[in-house]
C-alpha atoms as a PDB file:
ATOM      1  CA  UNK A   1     -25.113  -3.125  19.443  1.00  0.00           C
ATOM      2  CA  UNK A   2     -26.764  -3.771  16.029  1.00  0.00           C
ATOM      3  CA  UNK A   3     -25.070  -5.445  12.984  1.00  0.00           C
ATOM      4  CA  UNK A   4     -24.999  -1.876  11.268  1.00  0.00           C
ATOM      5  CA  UNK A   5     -22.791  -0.837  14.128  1.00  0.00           C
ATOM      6  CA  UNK A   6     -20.427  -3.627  14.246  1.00  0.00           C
ATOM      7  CA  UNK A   7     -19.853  -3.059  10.587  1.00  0.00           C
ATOM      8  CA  UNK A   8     -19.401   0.378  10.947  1.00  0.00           C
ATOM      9  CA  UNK A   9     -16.379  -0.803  13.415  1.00  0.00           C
ATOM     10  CA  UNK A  10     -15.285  -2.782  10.897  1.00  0.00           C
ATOM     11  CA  UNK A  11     -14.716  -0.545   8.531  1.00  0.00           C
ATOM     12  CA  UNK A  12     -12.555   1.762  11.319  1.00  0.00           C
ATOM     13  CA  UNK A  13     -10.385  -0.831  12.079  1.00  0.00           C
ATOM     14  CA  UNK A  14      -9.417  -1.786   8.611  1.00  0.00           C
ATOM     15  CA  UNK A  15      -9.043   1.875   8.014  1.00  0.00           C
ATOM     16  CA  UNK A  16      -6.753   1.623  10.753  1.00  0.00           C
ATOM     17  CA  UNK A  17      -5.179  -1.840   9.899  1.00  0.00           C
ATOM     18  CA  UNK A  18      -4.228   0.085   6.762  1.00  0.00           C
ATOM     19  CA  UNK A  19      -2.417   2.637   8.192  1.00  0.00           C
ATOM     20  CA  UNK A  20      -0.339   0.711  10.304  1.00  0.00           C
ATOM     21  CA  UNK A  21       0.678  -1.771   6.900  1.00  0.00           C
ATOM     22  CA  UNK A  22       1.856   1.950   5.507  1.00  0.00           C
ATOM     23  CA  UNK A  23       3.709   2.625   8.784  1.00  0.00           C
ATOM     24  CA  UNK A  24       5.369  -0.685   9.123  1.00  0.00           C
ATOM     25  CA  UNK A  25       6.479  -1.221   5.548  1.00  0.00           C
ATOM     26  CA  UNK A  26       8.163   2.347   5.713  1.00  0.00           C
ATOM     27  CA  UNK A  27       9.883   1.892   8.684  1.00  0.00           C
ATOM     28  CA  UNK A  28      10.870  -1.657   7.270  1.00  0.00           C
ATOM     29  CA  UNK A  29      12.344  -0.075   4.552  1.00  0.00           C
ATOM     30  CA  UNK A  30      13.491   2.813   6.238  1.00  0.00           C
ATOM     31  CA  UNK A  31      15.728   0.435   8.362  1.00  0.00           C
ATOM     32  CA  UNK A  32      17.041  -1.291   5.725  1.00  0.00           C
ATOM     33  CA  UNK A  33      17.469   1.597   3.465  1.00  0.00           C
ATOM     34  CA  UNK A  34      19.928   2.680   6.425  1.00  0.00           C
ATOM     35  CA  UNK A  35      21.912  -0.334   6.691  1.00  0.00           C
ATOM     36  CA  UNK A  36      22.300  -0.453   2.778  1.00  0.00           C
ATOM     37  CA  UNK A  37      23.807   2.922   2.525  1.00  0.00           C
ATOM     38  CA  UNK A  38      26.294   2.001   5.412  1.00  0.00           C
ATOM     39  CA  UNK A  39      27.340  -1.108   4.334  1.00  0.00           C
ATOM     40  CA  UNK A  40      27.588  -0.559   0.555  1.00  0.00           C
ATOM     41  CA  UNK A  41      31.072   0.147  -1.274  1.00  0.00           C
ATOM     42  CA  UNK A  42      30.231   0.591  -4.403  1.00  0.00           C
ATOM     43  CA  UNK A  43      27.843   3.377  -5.179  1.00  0.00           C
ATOM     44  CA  UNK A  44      25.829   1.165  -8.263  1.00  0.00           C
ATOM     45  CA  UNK A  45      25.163  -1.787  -5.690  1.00  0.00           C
ATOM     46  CA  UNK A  46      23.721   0.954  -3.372  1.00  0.00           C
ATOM     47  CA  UNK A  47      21.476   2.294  -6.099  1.00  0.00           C
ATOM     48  CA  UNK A  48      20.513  -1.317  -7.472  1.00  0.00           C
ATOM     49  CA  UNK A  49      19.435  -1.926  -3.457  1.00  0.00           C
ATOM     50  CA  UNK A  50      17.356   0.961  -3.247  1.00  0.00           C
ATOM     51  CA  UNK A  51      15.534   0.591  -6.412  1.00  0.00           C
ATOM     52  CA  UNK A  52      14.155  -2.904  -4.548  1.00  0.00           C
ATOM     53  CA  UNK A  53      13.524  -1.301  -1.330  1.00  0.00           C
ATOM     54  CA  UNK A  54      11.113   1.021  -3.858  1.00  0.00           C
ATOM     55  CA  UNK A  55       9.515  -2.094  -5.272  1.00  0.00           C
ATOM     56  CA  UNK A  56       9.250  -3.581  -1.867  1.00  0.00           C
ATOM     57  CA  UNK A  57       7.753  -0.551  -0.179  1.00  0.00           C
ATOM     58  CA  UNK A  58       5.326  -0.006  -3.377  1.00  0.00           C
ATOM     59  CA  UNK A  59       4.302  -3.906  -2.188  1.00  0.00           C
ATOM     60  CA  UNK A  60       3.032  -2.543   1.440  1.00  0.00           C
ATOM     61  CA  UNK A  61       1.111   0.770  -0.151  1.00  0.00           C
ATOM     62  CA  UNK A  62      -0.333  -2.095  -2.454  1.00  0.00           C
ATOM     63  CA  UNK A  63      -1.429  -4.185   0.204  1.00  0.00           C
ATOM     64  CA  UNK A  64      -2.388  -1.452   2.091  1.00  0.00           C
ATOM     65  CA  UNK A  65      -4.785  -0.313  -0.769  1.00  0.00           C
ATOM     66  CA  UNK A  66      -6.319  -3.102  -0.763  1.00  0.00           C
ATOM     67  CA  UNK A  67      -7.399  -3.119   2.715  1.00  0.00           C
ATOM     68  CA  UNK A  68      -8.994   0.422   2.507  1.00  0.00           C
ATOM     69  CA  UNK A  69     -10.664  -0.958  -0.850  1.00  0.00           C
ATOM     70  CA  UNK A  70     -12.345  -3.571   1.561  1.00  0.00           C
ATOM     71  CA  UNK A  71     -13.126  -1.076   3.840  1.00  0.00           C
ATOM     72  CA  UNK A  72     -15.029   0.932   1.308  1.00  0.00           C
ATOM     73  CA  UNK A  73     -16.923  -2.045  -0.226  1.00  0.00           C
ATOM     74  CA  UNK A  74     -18.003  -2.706   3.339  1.00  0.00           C
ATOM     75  CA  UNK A  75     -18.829   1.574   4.122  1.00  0.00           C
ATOM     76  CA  UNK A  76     -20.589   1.958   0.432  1.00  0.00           C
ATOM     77  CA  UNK A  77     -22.822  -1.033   1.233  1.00  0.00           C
ATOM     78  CA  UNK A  78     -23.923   0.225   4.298  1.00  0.00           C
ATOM     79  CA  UNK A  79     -24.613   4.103   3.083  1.00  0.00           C
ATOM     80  CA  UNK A  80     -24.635   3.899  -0.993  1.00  0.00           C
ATOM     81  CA  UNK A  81     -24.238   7.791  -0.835  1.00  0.00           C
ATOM     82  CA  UNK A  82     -22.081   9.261  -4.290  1.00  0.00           C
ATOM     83  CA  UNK A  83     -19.483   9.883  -1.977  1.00  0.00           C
ATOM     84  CA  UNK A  84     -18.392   6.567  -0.862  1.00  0.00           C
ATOM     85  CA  UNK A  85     -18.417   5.439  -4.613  1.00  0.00           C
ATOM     86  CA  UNK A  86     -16.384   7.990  -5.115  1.00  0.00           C
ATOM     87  CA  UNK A  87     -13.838   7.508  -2.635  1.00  0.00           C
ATOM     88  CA  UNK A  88     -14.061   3.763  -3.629  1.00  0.00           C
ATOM     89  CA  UNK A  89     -13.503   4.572  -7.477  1.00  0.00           C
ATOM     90  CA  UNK A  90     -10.672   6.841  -6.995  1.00  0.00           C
ATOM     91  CA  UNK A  91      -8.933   4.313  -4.543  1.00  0.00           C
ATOM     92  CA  UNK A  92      -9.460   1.292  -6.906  1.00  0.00           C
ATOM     93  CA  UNK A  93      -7.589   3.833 -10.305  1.00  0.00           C
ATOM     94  CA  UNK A  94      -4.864   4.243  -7.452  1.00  0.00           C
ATOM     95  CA  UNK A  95      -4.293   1.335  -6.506  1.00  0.00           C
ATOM     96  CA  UNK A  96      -4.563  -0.183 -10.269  1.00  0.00           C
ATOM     97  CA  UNK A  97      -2.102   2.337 -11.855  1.00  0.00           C
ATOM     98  CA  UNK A  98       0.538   1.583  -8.902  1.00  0.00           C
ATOM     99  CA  UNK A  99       0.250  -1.479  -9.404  1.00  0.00           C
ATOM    100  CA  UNK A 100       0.934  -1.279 -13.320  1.00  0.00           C
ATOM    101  CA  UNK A 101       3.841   0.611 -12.563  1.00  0.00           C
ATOM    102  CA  UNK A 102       5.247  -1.494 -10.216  1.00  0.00           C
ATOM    103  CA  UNK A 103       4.688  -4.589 -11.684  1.00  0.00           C
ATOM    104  CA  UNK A 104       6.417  -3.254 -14.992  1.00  0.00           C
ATOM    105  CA  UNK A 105       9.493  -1.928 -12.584  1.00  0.00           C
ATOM    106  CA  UNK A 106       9.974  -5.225 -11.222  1.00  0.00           C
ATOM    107  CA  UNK A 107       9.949  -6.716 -14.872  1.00  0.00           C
ATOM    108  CA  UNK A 108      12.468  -4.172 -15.812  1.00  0.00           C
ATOM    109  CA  UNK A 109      14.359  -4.723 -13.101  1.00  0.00           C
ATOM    110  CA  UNK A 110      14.857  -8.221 -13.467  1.00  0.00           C
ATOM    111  CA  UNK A 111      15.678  -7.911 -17.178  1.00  0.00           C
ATOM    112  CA  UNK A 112      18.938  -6.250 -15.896  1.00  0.00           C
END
């Protein structure tokens, strides 16, 4: 097995690696999404809860995004094809506008 090979495992299991982050934050969330509803009098509270699951969930797609961005750096250096730039260009706009957004919910959020 080559060096070109292992790499191109590499970049599979962080592919993978990022789909399980994606997985596990939204079942995180899911769960306690769940328990907020049931436990929650007050129909504001409930909404003020789920706002932070959002911002907490946006943190795992963030993280997650980040790991496929690592993955690409590692798949365009091994095959610098227009494609790979590509996909590594439009992941690093995604990942830079939800973070923006996020960042400036949080703010807002703790303004209130």
């Amino acid at each position: 097995m080559d060096f070109k090979s292992i790499l191109h495992a590499l970049v599979a299991i962080l592919e993978c690696l990022s789909i399980i982050i994606i997985i596990y934050g939204v079942v995180i969330q899911f769960i306690d999404f769940i328990k907020s509803e049931f436990s929650c009098k007050e129909r504001k509270l409930a909404v003020k809860k789920v706002l932070m699951l959002k911002n907490f969930l946006g943190t795992y797609i963030l993280f997650s995004l980040e790991v496929l961005i690592c993955a690409d750096i590692i798949e365009s250096i091994l095959d610098p094809s227009m494609k790979h730039i590509l996909s590594l260009s439009a992941i690093v706009i995604i990942r830079t506008i939800i973070s923006y957004f996020l960042n400036k919910e949080i703010k807002d959020e703790d303004k209130k």
